[in-house]
C-alpha atoms as a PDB file:
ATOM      1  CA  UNK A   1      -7.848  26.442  -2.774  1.00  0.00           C
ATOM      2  CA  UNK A   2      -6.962  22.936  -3.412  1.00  0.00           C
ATOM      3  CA  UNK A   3     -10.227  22.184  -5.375  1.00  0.00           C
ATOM      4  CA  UNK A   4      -9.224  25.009  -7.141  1.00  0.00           C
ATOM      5  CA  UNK A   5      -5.940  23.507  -8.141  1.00  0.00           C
ATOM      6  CA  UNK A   6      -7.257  19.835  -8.843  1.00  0.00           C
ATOM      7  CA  UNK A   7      -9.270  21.666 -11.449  1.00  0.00           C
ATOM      8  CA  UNK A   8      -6.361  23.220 -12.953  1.00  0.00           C
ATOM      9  CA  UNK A   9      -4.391  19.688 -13.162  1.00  0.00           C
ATOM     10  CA  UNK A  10      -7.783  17.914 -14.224  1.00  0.00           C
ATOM     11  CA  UNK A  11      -7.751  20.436 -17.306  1.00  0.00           C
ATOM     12  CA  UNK A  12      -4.019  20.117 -17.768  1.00  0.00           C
ATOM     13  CA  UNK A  13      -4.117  16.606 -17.651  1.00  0.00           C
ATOM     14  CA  UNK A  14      -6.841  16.048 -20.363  1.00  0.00           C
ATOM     15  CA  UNK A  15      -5.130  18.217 -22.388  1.00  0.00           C
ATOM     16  CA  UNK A  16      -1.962  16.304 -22.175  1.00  0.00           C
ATOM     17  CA  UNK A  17      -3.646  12.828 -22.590  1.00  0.00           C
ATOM     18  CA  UNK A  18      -3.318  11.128 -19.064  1.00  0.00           C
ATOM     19  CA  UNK A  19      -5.592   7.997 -19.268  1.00  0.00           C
ATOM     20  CA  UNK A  20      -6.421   7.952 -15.518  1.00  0.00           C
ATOM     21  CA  UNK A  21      -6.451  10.748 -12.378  1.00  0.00           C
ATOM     22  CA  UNK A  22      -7.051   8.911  -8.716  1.00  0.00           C
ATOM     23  CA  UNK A  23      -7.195  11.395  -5.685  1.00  0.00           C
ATOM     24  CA  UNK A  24      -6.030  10.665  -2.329  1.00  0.00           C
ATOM     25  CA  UNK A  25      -4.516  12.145   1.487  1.00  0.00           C
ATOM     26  CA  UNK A  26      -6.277  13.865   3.972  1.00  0.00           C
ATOM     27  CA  UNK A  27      -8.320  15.935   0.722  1.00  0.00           C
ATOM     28  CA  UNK A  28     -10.115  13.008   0.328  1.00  0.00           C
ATOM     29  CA  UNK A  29     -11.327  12.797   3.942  1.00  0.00           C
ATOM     30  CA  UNK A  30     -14.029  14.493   6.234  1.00  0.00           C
ATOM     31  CA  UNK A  31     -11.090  17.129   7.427  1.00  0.00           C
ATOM     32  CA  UNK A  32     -12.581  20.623   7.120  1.00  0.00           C
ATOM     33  CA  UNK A  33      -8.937  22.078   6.018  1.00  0.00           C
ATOM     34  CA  UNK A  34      -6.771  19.363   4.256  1.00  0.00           C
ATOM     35  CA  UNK A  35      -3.165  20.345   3.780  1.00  0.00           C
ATOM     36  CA  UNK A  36      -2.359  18.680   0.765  1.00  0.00           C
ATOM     37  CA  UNK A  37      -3.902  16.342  -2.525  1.00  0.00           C
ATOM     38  CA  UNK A  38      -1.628  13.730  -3.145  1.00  0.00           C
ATOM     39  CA  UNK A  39      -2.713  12.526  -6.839  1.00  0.00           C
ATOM     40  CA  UNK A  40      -1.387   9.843  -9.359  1.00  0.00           C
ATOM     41  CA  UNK A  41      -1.645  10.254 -12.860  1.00  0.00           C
ATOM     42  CA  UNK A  42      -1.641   7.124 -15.336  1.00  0.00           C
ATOM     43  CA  UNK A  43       0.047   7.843 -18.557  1.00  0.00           C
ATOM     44  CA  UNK A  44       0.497   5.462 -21.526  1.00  0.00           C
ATOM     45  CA  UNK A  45       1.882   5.095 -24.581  1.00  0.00           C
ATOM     46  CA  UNK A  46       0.475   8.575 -26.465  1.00  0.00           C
ATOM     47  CA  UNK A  47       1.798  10.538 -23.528  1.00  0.00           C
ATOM     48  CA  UNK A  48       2.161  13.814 -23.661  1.00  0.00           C
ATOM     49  CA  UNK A  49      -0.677  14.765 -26.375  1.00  0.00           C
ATOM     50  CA  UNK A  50       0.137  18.140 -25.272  1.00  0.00           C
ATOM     51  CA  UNK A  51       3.340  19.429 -24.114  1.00  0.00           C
ATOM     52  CA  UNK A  52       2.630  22.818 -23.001  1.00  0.00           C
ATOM     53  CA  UNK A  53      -0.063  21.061 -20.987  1.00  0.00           C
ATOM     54  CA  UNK A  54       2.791  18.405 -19.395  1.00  0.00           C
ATOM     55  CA  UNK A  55       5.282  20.951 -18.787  1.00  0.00           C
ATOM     56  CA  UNK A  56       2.264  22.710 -16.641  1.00  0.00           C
ATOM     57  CA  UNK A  57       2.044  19.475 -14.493  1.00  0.00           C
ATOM     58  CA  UNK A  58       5.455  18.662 -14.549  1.00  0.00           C
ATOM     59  CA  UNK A  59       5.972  22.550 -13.001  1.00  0.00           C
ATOM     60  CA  UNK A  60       3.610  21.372 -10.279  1.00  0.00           C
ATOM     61  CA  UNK A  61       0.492  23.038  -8.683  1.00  0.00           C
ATOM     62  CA  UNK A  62      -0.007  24.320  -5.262  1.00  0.00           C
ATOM     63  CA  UNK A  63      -1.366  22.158  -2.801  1.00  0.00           C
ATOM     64  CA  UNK A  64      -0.765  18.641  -5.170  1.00  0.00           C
ATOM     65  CA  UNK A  65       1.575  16.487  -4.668  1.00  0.00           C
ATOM     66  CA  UNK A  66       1.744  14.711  -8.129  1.00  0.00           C
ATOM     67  CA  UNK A  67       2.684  11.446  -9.251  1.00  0.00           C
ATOM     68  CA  UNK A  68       3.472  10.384 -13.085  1.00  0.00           C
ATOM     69  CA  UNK A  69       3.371   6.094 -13.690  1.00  0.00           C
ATOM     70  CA  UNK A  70       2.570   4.043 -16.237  1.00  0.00           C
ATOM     71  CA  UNK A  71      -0.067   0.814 -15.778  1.00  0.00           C
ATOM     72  CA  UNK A  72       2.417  -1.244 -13.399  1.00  0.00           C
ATOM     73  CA  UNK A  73       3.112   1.091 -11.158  1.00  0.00           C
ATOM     74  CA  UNK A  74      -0.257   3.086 -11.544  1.00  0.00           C
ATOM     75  CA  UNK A  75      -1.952  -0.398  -9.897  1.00  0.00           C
ATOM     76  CA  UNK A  76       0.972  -0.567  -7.439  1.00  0.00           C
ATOM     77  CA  UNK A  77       0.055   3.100  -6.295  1.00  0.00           C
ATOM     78  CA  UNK A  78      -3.874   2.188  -6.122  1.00  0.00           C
ATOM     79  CA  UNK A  79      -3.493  -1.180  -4.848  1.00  0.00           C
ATOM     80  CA  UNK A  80      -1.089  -0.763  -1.787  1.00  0.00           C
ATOM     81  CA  UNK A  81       0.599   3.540  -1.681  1.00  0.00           C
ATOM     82  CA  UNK A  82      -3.045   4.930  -1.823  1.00  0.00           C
ATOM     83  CA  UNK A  83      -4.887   2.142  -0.121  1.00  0.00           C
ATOM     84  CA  UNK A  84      -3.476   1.752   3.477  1.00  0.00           C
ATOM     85  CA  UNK A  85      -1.712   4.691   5.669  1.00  0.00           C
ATOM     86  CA  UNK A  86       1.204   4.298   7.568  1.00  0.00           C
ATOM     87  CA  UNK A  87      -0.590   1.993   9.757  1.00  0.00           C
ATOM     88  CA  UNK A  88      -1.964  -0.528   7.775  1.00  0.00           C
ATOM     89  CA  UNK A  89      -5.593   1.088   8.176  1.00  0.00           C
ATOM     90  CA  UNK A  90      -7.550   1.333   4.831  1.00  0.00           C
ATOM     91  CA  UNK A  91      -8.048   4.898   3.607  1.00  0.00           C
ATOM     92  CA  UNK A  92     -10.104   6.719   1.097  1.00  0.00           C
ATOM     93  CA  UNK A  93      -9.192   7.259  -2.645  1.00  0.00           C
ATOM     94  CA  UNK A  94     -11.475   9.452  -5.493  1.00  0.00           C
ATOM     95  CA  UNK A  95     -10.903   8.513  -9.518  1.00  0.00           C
ATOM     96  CA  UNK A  96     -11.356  11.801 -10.706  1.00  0.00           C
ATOM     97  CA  UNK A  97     -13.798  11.103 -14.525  1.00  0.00           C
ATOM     98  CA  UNK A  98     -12.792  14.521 -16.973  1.00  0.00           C
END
């Protein structure tokens, strides 16, 4: 069900011009049910190409818990939200290529 909805926002996201998609949470592991796909969605200057298609992600998806940044904080979530848990412990993190 949750690949099922990462294709949905995948689409959605093309459609609406988001330059980069990165993956991460417990979807991203070995876990054989994962509860959730936390994502972050880059978005620049030409954002939205399609606002039918934003309004979809902006409406949410079940199972994805979305995040909308531009370059700083895109890096910011890649470099230090996505890469360590709670712990300090490096995790996992999949750049989804449309």
């Amino acid at each position: 069900m949750q690949m099922d909805s990462v294709r949905w926002m995948v689409d959605l996201a093309v459609r609406a011009g988001v330059q980069r998609i990165v993956l991460n949470g417990s979807f991203v592991t070995d876990i054989m049910e994962p509860n959730d796909v936390d994502c972050v969605l880059l978005i620049g200057g030409g954002y939205p190409a399609d606002a039918i298609a934003e309004a979809g992600l902006r409406a949410g998806l079940p199972f994805l818990d979305i995040a909308f940044a531009r370059q700083p904080d895109f890096d910011e979530f890649i470099g230090e939200v996505f890469a360590e848990d709670r712990f300090g412990t490096s995790k996992g993190m999949i750049e989804v290529i449309p």
